[in-house]
C-alpha atoms as a PDB file:
ATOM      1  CA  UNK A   1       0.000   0.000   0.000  1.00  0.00           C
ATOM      2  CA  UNK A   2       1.394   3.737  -0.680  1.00  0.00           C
ATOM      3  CA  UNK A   3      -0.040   6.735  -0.297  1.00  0.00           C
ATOM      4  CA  UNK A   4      -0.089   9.683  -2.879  1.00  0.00           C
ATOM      5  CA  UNK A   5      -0.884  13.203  -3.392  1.00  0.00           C
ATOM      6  CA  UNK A   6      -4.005  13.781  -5.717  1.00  0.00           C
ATOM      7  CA  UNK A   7      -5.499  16.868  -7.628  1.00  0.00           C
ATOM      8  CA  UNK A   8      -8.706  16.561  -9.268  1.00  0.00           C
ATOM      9  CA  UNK A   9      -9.668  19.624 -11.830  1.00  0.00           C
ATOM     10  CA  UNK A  10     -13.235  20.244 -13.643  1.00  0.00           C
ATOM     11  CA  UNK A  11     -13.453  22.408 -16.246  1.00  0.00           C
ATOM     12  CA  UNK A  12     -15.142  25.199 -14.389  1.00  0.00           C
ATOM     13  CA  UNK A  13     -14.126  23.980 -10.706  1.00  0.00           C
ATOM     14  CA  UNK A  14     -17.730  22.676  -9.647  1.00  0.00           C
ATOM     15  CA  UNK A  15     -18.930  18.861  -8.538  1.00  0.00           C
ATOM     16  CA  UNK A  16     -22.041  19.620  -8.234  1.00  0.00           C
ATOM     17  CA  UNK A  17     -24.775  21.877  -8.896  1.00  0.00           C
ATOM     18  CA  UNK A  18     -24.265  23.432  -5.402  1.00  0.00           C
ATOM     19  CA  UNK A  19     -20.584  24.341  -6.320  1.00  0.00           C
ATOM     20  CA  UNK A  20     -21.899  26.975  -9.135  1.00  0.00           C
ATOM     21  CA  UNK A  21     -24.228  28.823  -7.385  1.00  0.00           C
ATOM     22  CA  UNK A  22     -21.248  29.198  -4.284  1.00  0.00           C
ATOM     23  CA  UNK A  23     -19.115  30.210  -6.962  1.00  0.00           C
ATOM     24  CA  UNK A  24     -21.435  32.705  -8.355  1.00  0.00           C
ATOM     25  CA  UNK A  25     -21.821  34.193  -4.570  1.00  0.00           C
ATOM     26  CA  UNK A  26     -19.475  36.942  -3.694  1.00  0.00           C
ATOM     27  CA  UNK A  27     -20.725  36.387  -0.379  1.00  0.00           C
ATOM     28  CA  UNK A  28     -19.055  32.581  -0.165  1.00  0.00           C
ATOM     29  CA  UNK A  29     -15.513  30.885  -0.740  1.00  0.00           C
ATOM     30  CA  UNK A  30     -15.346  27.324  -0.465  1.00  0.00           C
ATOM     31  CA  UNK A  31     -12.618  25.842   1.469  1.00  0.00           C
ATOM     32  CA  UNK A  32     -12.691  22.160   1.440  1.00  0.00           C
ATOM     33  CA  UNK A  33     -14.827  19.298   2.493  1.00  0.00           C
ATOM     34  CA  UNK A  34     -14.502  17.978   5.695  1.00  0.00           C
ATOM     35  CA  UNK A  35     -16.408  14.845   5.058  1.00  0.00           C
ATOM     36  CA  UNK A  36     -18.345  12.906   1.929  1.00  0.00           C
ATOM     37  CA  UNK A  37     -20.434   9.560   1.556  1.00  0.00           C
ATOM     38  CA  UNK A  38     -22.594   8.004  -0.111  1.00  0.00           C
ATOM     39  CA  UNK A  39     -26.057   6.709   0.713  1.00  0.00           C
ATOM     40  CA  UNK A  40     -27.610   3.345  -0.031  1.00  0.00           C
ATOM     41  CA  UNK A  41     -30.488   5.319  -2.074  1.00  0.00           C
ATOM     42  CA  UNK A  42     -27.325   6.464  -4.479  1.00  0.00           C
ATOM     43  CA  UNK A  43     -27.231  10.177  -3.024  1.00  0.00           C
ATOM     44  CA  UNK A  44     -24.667  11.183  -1.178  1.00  0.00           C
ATOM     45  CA  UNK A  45     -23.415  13.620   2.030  1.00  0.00           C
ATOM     46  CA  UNK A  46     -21.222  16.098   2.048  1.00  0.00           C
ATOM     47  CA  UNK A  47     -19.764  18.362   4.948  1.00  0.00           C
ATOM     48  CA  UNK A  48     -18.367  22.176   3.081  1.00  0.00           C
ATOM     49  CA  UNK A  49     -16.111  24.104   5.278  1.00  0.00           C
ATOM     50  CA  UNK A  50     -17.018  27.065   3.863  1.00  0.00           C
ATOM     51  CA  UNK A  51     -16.691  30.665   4.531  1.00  0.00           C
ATOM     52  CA  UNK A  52     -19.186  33.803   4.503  1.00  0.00           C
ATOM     53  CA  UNK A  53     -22.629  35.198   4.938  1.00  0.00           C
ATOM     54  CA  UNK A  54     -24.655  31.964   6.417  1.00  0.00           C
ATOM     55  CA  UNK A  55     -27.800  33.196   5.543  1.00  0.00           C
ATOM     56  CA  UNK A  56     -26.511  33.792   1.845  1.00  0.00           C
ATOM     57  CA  UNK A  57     -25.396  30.112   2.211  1.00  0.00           C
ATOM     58  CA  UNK A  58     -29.073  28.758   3.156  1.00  0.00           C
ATOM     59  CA  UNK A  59     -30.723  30.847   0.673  1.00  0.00           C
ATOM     60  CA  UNK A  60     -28.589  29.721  -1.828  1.00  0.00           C
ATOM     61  CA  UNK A  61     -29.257  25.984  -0.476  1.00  0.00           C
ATOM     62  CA  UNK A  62     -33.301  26.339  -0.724  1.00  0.00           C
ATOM     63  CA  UNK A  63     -33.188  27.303  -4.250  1.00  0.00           C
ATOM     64  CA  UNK A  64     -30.761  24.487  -5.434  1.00  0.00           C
ATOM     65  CA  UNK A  65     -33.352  21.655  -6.376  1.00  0.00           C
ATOM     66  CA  UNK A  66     -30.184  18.957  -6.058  1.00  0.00           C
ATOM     67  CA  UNK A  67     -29.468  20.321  -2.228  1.00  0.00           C
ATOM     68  CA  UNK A  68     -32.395  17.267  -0.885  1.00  0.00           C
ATOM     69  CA  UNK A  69     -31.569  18.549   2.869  1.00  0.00           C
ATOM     70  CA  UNK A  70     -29.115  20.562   4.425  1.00  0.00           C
ATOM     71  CA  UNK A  71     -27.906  22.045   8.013  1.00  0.00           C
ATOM     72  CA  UNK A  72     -25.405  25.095   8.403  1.00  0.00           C
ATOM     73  CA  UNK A  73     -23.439  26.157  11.568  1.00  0.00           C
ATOM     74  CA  UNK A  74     -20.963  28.560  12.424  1.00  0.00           C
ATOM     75  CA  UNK A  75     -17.210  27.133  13.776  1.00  0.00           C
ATOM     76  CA  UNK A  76     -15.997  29.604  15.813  1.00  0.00           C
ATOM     77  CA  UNK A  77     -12.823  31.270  14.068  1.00  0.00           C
ATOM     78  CA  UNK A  78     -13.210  29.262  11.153  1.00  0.00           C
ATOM     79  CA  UNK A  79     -16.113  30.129   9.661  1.00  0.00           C
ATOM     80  CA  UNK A  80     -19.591  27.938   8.477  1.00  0.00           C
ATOM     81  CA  UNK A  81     -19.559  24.464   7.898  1.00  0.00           C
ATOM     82  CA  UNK A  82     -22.888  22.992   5.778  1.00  0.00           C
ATOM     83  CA  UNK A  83     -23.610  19.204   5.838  1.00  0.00           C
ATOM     84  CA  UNK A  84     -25.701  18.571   2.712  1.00  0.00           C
ATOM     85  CA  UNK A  85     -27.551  15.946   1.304  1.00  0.00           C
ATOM     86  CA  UNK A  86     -27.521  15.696  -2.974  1.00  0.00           C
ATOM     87  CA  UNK A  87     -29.014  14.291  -4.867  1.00  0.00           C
ATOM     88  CA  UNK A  88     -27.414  11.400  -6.767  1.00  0.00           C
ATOM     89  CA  UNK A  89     -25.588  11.349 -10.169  1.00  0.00           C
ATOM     90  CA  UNK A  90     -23.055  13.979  -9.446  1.00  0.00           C
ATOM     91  CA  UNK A  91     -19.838  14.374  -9.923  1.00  0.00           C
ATOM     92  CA  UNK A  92     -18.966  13.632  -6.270  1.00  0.00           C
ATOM     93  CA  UNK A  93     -21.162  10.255  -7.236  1.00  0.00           C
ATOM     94  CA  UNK A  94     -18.307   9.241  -9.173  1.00  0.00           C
ATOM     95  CA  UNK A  95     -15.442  10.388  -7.524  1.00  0.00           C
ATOM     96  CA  UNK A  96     -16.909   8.163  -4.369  1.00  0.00           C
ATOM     97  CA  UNK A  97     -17.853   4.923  -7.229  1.00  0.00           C
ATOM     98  CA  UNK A  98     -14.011   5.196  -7.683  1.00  0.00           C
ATOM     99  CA  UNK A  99     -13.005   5.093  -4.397  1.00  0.00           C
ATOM    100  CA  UNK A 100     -14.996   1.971  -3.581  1.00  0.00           C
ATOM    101  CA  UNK A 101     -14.329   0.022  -6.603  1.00  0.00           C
ATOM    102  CA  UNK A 102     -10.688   0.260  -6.217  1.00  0.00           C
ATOM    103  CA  UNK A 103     -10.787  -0.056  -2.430  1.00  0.00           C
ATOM    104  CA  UNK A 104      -8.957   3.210  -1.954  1.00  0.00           C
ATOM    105  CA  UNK A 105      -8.890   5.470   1.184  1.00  0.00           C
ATOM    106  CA  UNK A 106      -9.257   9.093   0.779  1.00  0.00           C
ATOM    107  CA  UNK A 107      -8.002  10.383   4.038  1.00  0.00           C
ATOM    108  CA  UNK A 108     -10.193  13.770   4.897  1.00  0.00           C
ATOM    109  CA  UNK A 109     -10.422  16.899   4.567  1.00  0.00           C
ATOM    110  CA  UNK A 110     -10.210  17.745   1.051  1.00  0.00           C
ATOM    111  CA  UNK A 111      -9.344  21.029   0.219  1.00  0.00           C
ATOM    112  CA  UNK A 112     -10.314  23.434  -2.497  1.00  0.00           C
ATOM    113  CA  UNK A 113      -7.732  25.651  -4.176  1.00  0.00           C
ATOM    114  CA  UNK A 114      -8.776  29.123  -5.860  1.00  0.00           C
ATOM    115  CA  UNK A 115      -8.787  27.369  -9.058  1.00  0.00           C
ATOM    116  CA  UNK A 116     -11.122  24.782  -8.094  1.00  0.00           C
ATOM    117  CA  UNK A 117      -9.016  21.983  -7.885  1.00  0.00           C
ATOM    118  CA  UNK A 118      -9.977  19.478  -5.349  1.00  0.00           C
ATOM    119  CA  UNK A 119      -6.970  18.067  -3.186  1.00  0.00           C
ATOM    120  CA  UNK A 120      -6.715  14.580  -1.451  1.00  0.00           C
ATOM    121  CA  UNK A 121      -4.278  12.274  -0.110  1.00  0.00           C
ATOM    122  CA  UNK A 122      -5.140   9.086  -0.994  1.00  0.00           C
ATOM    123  CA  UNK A 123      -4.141   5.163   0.279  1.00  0.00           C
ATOM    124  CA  UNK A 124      -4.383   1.709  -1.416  1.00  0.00           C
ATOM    125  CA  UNK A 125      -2.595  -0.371  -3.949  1.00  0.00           C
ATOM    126  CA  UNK A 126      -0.514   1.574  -6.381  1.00  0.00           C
ATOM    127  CA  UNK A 127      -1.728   0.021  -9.459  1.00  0.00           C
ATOM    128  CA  UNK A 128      -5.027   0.202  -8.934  1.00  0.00           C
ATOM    129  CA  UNK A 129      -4.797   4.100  -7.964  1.00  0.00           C
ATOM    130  CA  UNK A 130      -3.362   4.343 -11.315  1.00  0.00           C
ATOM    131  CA  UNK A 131      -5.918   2.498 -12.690  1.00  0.00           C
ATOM    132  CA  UNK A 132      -8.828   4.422 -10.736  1.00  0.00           C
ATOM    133  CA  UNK A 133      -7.011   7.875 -12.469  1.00  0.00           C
ATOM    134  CA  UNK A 134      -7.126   6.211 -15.970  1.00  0.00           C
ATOM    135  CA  UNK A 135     -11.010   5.266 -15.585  1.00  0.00           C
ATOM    136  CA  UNK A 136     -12.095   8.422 -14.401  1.00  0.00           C
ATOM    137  CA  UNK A 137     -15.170  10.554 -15.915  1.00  0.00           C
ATOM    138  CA  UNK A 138     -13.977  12.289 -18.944  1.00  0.00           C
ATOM    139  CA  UNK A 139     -15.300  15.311 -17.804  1.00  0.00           C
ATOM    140  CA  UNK A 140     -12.198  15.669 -14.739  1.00  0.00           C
ATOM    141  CA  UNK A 141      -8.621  15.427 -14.877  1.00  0.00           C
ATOM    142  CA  UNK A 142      -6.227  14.582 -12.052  1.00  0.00           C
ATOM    143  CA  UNK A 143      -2.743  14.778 -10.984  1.00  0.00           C
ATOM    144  CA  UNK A 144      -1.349  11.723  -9.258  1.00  0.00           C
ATOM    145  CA  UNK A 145       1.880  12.678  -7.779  1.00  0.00           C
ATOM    146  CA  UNK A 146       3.627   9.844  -5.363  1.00  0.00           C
ATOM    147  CA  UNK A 147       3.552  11.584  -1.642  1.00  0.00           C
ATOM    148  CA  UNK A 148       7.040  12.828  -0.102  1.00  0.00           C
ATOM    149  CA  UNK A 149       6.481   9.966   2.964  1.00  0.00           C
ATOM    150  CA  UNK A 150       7.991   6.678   2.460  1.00  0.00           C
ATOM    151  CA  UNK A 151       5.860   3.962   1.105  1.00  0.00           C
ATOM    152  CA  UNK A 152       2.900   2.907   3.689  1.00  0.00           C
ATOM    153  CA  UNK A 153       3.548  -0.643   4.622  1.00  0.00           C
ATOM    154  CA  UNK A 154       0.699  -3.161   4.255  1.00  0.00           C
ATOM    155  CA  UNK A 155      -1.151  -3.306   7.818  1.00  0.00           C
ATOM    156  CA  UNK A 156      -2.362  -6.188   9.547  1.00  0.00           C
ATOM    157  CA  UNK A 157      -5.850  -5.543  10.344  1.00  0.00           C
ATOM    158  CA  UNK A 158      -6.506  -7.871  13.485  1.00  0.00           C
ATOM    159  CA  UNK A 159      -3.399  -6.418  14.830  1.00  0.00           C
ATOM    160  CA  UNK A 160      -5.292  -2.934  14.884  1.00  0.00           C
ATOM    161  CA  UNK A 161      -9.103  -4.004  16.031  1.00  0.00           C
ATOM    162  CA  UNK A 162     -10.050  -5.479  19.192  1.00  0.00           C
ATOM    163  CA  UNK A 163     -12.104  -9.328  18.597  1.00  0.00           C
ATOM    164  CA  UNK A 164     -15.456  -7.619  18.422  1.00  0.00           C
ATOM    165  CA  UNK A 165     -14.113  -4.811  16.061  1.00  0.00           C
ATOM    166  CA  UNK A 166     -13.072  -7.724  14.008  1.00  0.00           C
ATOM    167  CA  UNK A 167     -16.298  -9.262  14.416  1.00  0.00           C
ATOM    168  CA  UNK A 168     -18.683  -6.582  13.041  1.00  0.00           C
ATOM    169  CA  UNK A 169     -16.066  -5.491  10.404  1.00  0.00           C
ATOM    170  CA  UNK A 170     -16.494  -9.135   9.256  1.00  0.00           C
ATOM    171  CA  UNK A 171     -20.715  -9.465   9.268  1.00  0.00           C
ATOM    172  CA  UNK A 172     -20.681  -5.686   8.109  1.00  0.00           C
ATOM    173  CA  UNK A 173     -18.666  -6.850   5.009  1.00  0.00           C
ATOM    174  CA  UNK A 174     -20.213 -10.373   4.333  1.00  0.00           C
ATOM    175  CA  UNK A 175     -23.774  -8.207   4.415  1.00  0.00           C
ATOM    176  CA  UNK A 176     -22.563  -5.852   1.643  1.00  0.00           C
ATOM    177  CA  UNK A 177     -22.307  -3.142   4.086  1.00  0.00           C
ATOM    178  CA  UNK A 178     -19.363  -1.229   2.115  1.00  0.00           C
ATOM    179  CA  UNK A 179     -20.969  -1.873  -1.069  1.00  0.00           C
ATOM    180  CA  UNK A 180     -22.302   0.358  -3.528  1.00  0.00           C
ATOM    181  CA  UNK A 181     -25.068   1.091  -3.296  1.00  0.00           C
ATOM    182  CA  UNK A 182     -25.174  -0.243   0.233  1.00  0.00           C
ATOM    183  CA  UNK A 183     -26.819  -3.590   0.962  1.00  0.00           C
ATOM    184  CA  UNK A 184     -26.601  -3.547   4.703  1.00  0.00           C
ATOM    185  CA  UNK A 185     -27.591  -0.882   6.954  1.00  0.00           C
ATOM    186  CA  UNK A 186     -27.010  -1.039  10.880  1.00  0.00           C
ATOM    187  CA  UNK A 187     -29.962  -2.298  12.121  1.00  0.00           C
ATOM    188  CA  UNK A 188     -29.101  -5.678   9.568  1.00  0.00           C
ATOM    189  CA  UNK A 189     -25.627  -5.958  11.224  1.00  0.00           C
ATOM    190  CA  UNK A 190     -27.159  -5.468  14.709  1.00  0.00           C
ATOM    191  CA  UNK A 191     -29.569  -8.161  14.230  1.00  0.00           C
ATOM    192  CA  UNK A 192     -26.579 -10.745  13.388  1.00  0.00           C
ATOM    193  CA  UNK A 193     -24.619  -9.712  16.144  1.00  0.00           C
ATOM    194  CA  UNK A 194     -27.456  -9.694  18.531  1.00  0.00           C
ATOM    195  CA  UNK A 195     -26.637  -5.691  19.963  1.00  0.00           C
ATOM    196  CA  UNK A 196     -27.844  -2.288  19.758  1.00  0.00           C
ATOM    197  CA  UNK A 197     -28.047  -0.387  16.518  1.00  0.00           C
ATOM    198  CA  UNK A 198     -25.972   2.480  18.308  1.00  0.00           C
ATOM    199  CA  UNK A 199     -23.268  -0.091  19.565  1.00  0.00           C
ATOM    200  CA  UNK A 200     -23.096  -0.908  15.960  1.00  0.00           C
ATOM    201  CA  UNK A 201     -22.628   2.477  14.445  1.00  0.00           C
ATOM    202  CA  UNK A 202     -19.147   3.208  17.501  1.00  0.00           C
ATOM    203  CA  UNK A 203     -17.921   0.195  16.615  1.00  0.00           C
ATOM    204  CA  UNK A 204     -17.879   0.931  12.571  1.00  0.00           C
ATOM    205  CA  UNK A 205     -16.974   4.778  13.257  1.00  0.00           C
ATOM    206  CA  UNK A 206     -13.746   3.138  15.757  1.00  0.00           C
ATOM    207  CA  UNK A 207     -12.870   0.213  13.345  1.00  0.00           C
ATOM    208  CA  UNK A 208     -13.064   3.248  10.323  1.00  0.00           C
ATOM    209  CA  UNK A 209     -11.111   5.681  12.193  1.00  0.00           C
ATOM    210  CA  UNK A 210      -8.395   3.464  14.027  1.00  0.00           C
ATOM    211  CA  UNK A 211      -7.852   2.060   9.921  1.00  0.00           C
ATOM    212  CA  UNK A 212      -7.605   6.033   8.623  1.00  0.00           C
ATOM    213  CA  UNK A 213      -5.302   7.098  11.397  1.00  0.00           C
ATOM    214  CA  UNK A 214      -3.203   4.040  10.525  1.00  0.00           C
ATOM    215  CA  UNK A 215      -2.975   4.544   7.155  1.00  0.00           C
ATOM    216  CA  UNK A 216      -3.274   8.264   7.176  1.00  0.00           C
ATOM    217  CA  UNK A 217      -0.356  11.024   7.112  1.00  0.00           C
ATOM    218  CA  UNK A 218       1.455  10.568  10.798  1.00  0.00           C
END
């Protein structure tokens, strides 16, 4: 496994319909996204850091017919953040199909440069990163340039989860959980493993983040 440094460009610096009308707003810069994923339904989630007038932001989010749902706060000294559900068949759609179907990990935040490009470090096998860049929408174009860090060494995963981490990674991934679209949802993994939907949901957010952190920039 290596890791490497990733630029992805549009034409006119948008992934979705939401990007345009930001871009249109003097009122708004976009900085980054702080999180992304997507739904079992095909739509997907994203979290904007984002800075600006907030109620520019939610006007601008109640007249965009893709924005299906949204919630914006303010961060104290870094201004808004705006978690937003889209609709599907965007450009973030495929960005995310890629991810999945090459079984890479794009460690977060990704952040926005003034031209729009979209910046990521991403993890998984070399080849098929290289293949993942090659079979990507012909609509984007991306930079793949190897990251300054020494390779990251292939990780042994039940050296890194406790037994019951392993144990709901395991039925999660037999169920089609981290398919996509998803086949599984919590409830269906809770139900095998005879516990609470909530227990469910910590351990996939501890077995997810004690992977990233591994994998992840030091």
């Amino acid at each position: 496994m290596r890791e490497f440094d990733i630029v992805v460009r549009t034409e006119d610096g948008t992934y979705n319909p939401i990007d345009e009308a930001i871009i249109e707003s003097p009122a708004l810069t976009r900085h980054g996204v702080q999180y992304f994923d997507m739904m079992s339904d095909g739509t997907t989630v994203l979290l904007y850091h984002i800075t600006g007038d907030a109620a520019e932001l939610e006007a601008l989010l109640d007249a965009e017919e893709s924005a299906l749902s949204y919630d914006v706060f303010e961060i104290e000294d870094d201004g808004l953040r705006a978690h937003v559900h889209l609709t599907p068949d965007t450009m973030v759609t495929a960005l995310i199909m890629l991810k999945n179907n090459y079984d890479l990990i794009i460690n977060p935040p990704l952040k926005i440069d003034e031209d729009g490009g979209l910046h990521m470090s991403v993890a998984g096998d070399p080849d098929k990163i290289r293949k993942a860049a090659m079979n990507r929408p012909g609509s984007i174009d991306i930079q793949l340039e190897e990251a300054d860090s020494e390779g990251v060494d292939m990780v042994d995963i039940t050296t890194l989860l406790t037994d019951r981490q392993q144990e709901v990674l395991e039925v999660a991934t037999e169920k089609g959980y981290y398919e996509i679209p998803r086949q599984a949802t919590n409830e269906d993994i809770a139900e095998n493993m005879d516990c609470s939907t909530s227990t469910v949901g910590e351990h996939l957010r501890k077995i997810e983040s004690r992977i990233i952190s591994e994998v992840g920039p030091s």
